[in-house]
C-alpha atoms as a PDB file:
ATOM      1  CA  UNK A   1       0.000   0.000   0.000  1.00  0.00           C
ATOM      2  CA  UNK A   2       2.737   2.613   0.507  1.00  0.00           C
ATOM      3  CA  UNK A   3       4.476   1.953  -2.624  1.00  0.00           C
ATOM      4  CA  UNK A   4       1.165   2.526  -4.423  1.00  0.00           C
ATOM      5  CA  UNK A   5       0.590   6.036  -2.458  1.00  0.00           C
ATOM      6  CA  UNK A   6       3.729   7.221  -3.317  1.00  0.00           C
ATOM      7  CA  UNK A   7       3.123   6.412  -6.622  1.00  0.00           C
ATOM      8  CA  UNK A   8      -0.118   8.631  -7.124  1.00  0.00           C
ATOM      9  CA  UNK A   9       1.344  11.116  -5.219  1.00  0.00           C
ATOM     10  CA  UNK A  10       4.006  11.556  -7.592  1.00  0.00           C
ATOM     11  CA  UNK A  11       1.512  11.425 -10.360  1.00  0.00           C
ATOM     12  CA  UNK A  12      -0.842  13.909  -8.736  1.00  0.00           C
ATOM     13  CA  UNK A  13       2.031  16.136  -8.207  1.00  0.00           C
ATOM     14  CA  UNK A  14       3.318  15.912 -11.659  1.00  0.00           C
ATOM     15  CA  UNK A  15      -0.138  16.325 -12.975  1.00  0.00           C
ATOM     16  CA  UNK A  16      -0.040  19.876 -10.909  1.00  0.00           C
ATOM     17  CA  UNK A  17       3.166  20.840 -12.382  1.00  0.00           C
ATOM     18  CA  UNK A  18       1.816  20.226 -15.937  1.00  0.00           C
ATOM     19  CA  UNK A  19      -1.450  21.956 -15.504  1.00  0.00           C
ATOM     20  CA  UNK A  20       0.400  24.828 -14.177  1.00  0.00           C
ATOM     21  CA  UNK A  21       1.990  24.864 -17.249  1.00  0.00           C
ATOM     22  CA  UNK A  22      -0.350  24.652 -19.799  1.00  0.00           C
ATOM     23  CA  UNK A  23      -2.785  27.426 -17.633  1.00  0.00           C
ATOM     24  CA  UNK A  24       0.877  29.830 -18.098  1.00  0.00           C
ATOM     25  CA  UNK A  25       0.640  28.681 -22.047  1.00  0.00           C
ATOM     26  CA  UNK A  26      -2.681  30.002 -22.346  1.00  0.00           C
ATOM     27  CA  UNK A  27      -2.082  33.003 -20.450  1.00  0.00           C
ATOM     28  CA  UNK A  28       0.696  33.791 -22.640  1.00  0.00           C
ATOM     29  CA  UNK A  29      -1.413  32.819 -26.117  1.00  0.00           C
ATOM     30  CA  UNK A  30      -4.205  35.483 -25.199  1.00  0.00           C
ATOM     31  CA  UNK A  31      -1.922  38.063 -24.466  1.00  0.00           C
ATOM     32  CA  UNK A  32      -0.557  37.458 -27.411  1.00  0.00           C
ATOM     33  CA  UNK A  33      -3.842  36.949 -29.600  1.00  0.00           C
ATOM     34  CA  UNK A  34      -5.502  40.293 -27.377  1.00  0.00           C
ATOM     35  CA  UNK A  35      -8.337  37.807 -26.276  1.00  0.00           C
ATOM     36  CA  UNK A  36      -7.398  38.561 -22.214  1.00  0.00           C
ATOM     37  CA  UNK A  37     -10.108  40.955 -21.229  1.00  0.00           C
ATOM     38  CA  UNK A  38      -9.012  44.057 -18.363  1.00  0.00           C
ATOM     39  CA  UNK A  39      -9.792  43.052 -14.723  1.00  0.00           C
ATOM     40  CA  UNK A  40      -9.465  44.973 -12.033  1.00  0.00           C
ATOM     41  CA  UNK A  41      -8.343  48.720 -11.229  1.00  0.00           C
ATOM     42  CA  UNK A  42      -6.008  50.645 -12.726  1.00  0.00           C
ATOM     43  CA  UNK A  43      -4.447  54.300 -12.405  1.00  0.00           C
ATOM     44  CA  UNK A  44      -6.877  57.082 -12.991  1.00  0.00           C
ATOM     45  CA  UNK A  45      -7.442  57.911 -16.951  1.00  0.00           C
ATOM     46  CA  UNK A  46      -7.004  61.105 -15.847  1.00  0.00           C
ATOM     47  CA  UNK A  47      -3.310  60.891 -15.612  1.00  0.00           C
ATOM     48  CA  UNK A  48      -2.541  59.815 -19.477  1.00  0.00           C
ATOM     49  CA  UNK A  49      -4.745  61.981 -20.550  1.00  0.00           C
ATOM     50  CA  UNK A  50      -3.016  65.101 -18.458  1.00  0.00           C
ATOM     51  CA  UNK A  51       0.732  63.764 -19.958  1.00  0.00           C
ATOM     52  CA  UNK A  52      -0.910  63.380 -23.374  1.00  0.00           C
ATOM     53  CA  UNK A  53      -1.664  66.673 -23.194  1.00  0.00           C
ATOM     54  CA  UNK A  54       1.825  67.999 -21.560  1.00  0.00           C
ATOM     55  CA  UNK A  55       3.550  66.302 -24.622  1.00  0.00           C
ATOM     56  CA  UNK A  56       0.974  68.661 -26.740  1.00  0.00           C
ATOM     57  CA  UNK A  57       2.562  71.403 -25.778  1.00  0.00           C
ATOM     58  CA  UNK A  58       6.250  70.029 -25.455  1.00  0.00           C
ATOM     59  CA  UNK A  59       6.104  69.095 -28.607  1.00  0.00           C
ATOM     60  CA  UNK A  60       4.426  72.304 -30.267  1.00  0.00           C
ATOM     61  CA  UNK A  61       7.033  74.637 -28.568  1.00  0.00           C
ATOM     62  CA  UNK A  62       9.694  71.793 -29.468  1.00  0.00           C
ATOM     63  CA  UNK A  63       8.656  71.344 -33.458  1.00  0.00           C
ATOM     64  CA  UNK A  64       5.646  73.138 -34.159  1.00  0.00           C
ATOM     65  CA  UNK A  65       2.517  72.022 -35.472  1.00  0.00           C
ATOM     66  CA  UNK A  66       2.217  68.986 -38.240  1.00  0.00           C
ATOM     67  CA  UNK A  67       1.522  70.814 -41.456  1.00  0.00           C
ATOM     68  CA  UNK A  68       1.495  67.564 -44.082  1.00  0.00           C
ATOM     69  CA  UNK A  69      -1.421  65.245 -44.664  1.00  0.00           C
ATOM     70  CA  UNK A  70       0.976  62.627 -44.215  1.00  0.00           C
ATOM     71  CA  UNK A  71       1.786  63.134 -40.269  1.00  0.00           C
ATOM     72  CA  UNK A  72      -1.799  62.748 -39.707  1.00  0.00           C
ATOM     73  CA  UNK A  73      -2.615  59.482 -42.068  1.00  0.00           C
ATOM     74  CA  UNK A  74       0.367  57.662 -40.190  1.00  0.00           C
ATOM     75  CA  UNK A  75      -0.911  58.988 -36.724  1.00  0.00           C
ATOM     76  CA  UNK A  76      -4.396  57.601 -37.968  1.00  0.00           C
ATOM     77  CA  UNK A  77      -3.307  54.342 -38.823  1.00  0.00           C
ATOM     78  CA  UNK A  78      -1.155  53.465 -36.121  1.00  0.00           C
ATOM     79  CA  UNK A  79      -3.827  54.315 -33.619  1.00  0.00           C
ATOM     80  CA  UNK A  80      -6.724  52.405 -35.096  1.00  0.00           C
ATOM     81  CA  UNK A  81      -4.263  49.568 -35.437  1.00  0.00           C
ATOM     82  CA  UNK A  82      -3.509  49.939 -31.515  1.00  0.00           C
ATOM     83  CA  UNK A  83      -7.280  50.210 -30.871  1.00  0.00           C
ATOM     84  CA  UNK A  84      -8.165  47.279 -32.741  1.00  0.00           C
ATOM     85  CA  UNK A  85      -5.454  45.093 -31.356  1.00  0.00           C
ATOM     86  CA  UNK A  86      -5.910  46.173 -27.970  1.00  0.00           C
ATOM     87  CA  UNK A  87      -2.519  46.997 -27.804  1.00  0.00           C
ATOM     88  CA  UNK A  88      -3.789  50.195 -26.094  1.00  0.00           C
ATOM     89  CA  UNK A  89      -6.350  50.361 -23.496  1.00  0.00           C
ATOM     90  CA  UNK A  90     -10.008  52.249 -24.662  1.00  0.00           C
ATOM     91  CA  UNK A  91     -11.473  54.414 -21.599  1.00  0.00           C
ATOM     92  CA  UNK A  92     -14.915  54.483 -20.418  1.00  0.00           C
ATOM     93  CA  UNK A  93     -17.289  57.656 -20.001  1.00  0.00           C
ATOM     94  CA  UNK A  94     -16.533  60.837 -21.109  1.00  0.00           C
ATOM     95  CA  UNK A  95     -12.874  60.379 -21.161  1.00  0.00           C
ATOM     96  CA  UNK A  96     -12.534  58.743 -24.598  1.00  0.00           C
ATOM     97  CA  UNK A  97     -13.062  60.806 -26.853  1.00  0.00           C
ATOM     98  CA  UNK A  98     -10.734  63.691 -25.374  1.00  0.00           C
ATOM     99  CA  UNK A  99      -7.756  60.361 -24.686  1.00  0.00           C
ATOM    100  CA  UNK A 100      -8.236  59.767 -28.402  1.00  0.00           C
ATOM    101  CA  UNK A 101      -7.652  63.236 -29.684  1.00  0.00           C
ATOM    102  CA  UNK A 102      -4.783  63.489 -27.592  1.00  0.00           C
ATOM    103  CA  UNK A 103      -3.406  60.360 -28.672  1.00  0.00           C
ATOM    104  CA  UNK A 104      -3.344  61.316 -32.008  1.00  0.00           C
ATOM    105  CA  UNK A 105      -1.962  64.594 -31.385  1.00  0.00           C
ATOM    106  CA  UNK A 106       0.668  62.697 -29.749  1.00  0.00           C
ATOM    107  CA  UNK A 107       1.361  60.674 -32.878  1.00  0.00           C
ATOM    108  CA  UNK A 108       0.952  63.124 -35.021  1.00  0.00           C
ATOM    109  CA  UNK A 109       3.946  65.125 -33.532  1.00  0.00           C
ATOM    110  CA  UNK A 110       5.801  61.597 -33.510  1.00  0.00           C
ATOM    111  CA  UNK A 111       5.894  61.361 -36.885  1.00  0.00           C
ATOM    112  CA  UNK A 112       6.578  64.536 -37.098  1.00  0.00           C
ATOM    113  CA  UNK A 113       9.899  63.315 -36.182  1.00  0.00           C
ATOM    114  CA  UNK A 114       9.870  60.740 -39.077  1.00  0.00           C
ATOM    115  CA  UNK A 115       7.945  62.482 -41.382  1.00  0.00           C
ATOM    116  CA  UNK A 116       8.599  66.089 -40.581  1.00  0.00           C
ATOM    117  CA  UNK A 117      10.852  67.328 -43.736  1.00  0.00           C
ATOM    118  CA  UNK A 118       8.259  69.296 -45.087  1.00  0.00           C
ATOM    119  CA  UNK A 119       9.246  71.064 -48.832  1.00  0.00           C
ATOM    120  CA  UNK A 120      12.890  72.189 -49.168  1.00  0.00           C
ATOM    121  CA  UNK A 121      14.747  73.630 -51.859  1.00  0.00           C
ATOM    122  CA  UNK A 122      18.251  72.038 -52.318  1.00  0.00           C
ATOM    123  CA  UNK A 123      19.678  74.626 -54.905  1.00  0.00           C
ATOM    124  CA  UNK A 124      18.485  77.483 -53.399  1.00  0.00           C
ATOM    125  CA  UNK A 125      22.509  78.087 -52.377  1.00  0.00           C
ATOM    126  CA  UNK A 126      23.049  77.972 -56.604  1.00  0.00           C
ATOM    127  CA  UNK A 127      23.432  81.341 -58.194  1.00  0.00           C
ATOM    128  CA  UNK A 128      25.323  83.331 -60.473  1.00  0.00           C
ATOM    129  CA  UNK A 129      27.064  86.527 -60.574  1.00  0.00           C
ATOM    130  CA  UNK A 130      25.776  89.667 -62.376  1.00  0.00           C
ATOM    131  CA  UNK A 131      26.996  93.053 -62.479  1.00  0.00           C
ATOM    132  CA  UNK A 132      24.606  95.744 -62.328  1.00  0.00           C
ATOM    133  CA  UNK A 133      24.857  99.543 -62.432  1.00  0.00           C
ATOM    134  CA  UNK A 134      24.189 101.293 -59.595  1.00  0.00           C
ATOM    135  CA  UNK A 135      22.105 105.095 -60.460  1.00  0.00           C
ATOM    136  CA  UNK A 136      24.092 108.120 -59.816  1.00  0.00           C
ATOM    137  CA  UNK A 137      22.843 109.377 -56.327  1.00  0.00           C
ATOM    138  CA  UNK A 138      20.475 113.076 -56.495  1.00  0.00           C
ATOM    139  CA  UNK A 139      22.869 116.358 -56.516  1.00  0.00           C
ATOM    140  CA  UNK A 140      26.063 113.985 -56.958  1.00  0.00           C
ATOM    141  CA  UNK A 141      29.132 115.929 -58.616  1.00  0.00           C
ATOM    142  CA  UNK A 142      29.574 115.522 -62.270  1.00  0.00           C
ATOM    143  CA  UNK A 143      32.215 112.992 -62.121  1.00  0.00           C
ATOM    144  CA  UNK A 144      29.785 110.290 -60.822  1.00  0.00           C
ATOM    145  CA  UNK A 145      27.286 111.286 -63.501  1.00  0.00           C
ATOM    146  CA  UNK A 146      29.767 110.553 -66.297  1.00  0.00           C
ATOM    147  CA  UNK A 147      31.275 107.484 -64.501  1.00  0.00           C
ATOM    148  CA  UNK A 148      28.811 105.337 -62.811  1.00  0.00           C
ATOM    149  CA  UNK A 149      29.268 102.720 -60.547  1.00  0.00           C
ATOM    150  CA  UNK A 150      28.802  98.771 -61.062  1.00  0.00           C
ATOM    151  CA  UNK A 151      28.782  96.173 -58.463  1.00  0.00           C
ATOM    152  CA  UNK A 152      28.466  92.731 -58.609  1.00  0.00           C
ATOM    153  CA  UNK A 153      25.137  91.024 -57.284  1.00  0.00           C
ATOM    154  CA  UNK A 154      24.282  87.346 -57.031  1.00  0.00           C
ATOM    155  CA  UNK A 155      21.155  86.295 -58.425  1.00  0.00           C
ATOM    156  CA  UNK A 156      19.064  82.860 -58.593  1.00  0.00           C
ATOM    157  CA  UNK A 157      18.647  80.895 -61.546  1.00  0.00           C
ATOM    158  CA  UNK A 158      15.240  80.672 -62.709  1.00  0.00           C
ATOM    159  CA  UNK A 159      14.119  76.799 -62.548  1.00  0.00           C
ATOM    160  CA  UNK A 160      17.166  75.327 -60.393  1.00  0.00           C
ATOM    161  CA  UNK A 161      17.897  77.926 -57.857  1.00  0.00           C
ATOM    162  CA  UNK A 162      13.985  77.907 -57.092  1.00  0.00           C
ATOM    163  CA  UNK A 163      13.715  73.661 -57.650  1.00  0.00           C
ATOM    164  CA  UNK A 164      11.638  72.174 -54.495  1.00  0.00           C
ATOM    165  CA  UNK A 165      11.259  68.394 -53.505  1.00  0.00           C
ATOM    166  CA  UNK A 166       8.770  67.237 -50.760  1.00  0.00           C
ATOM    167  CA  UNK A 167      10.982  66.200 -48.516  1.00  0.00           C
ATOM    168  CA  UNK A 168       8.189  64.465 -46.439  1.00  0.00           C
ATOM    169  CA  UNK A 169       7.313  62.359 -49.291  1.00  0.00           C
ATOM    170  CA  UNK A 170      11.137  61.083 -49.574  1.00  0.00           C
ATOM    171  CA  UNK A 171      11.216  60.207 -45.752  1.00  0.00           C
ATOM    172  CA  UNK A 172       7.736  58.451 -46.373  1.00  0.00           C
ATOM    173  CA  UNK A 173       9.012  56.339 -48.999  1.00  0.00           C
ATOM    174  CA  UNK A 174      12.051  55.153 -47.312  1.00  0.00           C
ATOM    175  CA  UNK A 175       9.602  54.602 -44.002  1.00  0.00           C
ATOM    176  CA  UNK A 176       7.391  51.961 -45.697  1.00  0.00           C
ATOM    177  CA  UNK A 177      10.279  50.631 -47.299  1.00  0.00           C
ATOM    178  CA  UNK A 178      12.264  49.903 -44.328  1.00  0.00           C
ATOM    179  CA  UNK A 179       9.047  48.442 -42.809  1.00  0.00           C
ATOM    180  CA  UNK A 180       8.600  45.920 -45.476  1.00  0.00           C
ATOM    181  CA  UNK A 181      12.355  44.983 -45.513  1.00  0.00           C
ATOM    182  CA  UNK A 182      11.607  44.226 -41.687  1.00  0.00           C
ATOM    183  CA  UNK A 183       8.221  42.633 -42.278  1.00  0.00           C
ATOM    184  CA  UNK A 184      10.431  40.277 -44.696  1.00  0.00           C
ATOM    185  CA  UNK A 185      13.409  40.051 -43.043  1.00  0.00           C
ATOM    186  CA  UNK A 186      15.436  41.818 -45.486  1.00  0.00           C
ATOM    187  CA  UNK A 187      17.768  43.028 -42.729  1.00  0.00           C
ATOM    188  CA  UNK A 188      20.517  44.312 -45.096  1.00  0.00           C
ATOM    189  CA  UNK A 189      17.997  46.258 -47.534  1.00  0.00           C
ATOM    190  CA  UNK A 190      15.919  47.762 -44.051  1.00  0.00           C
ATOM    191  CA  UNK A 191      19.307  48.877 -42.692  1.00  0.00           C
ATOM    192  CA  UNK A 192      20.262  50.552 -45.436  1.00  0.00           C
ATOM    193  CA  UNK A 193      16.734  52.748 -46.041  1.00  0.00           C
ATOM    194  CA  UNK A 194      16.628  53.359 -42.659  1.00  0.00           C
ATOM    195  CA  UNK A 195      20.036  54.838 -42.717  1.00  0.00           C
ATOM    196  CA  UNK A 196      19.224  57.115 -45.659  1.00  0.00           C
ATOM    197  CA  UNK A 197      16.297  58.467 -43.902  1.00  0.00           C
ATOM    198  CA  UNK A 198      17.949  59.211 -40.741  1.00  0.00           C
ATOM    199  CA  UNK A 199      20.576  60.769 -43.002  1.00  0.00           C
ATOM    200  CA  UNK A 200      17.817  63.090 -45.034  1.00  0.00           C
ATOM    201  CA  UNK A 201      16.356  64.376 -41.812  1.00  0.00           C
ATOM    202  CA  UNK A 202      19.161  65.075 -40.310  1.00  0.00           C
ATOM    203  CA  UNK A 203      18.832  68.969 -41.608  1.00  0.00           C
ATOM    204  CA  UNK A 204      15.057  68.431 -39.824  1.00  0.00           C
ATOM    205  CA  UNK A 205      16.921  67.489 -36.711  1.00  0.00           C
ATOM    206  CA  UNK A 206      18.793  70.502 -36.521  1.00  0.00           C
ATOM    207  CA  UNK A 207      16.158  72.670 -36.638  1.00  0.00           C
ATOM    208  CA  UNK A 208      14.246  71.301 -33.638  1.00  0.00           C
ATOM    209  CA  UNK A 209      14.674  73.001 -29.918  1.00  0.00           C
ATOM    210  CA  UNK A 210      15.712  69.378 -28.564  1.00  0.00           C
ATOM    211  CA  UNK A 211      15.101  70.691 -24.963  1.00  0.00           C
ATOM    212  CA  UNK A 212      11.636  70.601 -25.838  1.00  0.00           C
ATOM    213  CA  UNK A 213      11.496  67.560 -27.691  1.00  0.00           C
ATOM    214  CA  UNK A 214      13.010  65.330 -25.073  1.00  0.00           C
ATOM    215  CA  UNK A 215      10.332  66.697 -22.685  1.00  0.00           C
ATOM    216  CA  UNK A 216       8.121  65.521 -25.009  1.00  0.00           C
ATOM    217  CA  UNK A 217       9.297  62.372 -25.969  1.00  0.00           C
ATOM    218  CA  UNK A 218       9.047  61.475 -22.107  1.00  0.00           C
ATOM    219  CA  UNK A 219       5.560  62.455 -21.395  1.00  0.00           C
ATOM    220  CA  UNK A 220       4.170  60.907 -24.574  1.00  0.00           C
ATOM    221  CA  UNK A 221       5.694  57.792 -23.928  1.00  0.00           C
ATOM    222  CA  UNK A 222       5.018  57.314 -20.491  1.00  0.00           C
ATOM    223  CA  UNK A 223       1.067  58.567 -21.428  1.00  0.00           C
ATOM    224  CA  UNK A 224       0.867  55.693 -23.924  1.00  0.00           C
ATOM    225  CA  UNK A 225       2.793  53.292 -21.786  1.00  0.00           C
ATOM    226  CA  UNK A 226      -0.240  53.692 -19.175  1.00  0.00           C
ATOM    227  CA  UNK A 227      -2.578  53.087 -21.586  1.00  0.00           C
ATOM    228  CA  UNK A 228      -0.919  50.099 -22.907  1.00  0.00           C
ATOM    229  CA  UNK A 229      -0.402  46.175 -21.854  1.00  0.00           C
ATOM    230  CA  UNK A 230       2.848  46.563 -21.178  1.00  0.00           C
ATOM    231  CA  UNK A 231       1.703  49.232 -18.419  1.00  0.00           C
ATOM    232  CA  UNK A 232      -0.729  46.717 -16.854  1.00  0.00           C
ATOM    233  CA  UNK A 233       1.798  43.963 -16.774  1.00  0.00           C
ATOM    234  CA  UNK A 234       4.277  46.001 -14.999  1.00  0.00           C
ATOM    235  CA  UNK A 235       1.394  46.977 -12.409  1.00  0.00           C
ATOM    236  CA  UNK A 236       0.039  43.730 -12.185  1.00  0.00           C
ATOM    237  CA  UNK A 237      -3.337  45.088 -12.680  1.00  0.00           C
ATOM    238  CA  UNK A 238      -6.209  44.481 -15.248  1.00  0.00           C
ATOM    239  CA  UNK A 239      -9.804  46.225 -16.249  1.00  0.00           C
ATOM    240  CA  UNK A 240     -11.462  48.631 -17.990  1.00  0.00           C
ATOM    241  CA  UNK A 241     -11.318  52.213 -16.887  1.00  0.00           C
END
């Protein structure tokens, strides 16, 4: 008889350990499929929705306000897709609508990061040298009637001094692209796109006041990292707001 109750005991024990295991499987596939549904309390929507709004600011003093269509479709994009994953957490009452709109402010002036090259005109430094006369000045004596002065000016050259390229457009290009090299594993062809766009927006870069920027880079992250799974993981807390 003892043999035969150690026996089950040892099955009954590995039967626990296995059943532990497959509950932490599961756990991990609906995190991972979105299927978990929020339990419990969490921090106060209140408080991503006041650093969504701080990063506003930060980032309007910082870089000014998104001024191509293309700042705002990414923005758009990426936060349906977070919505619809459940990658970010949708509050309750009347504090949904106003977390969305600052959400996608907050985007918006992300990308304005990527995406913020706006048009530029390469060859405006191109010109070419012209001498022009200068008039005699009123009631000048009559040797500067007789011999007048010329300087030399520079002026632009119509259709290359004045050429433009959308920037923006470029650095949207080489963002998708670097995305699909990613999506399919292309690591050499990725690394190379995304080095040539962090190499065209580097004149972008330099135009930013970075004191701002870092302010907001901190506030919008942290107000989308409480909003997010990650956030709840790291408090160990679940539910809807």
């Amino acid at each position: 008889m003892g043999p035969d109750t150690a026996d089950r005991s040892a099955d009954e024990q590995q039967g626990s350990i296995v059943t532990e295991r497959i509950l932490r499987l599961e756990e991990r596939l609906d995190r991972l499929e979105g299927r978990s549904e929020w339990q419990g309390a969490l921090p106060h929507p209140a408080w991503p929705l006041a650093l969504g709004c701080t990063a506003a600011v930060f980032g309007g003093l910082g870089m000014g306000v998104p001024s191509h269509p293309y700042q705002y479709l990414f923005a758009g994009l990426v936060l349906l897709l977070a919505y619809h994953r459940r990658s970010l957490r949708l509050p309750k009452g009347a504090w949904q609508w106003p977390q969305i709109a600052a959400n996608f402010t907050t985007l918006s002036l992300f990308f304005m990061i990527v995406l913020g090259g706006g048009v530029r005109h390469p060859l405006a430094w191109f010109r070419a040298p012209a001498v022009v006369k200068e008039p005699p000045p009123d009631g000048g004596s009559w040797y500067r009637t007789l011999v007048p002065d010329y300087t030399v000016q520079w002026h632009s050259i119509p259709g290359l001094s004045d050429w433009s390229v959308d920037l923006t457009k470029v650095q949207a290009f080489l963002l998708i692209a670097t995305l699909a090299g990613s999506l399919f594993r292309f690591q050499g062809f990725s690394s190379i796109t995304a080095l040539a766009l962090l190499i065209i927006s580097i004149p972008v870069y330099l135009s930013f006041t970075w004191d701002w920027v870092v302010l907001f880079l901190v506030s919008g992250s942290v107000s989308l990292y409480l909003q997010s799974r990650a956030g709840e993981a790291a408090t160990g807390r679940r539910g809807e707001w």
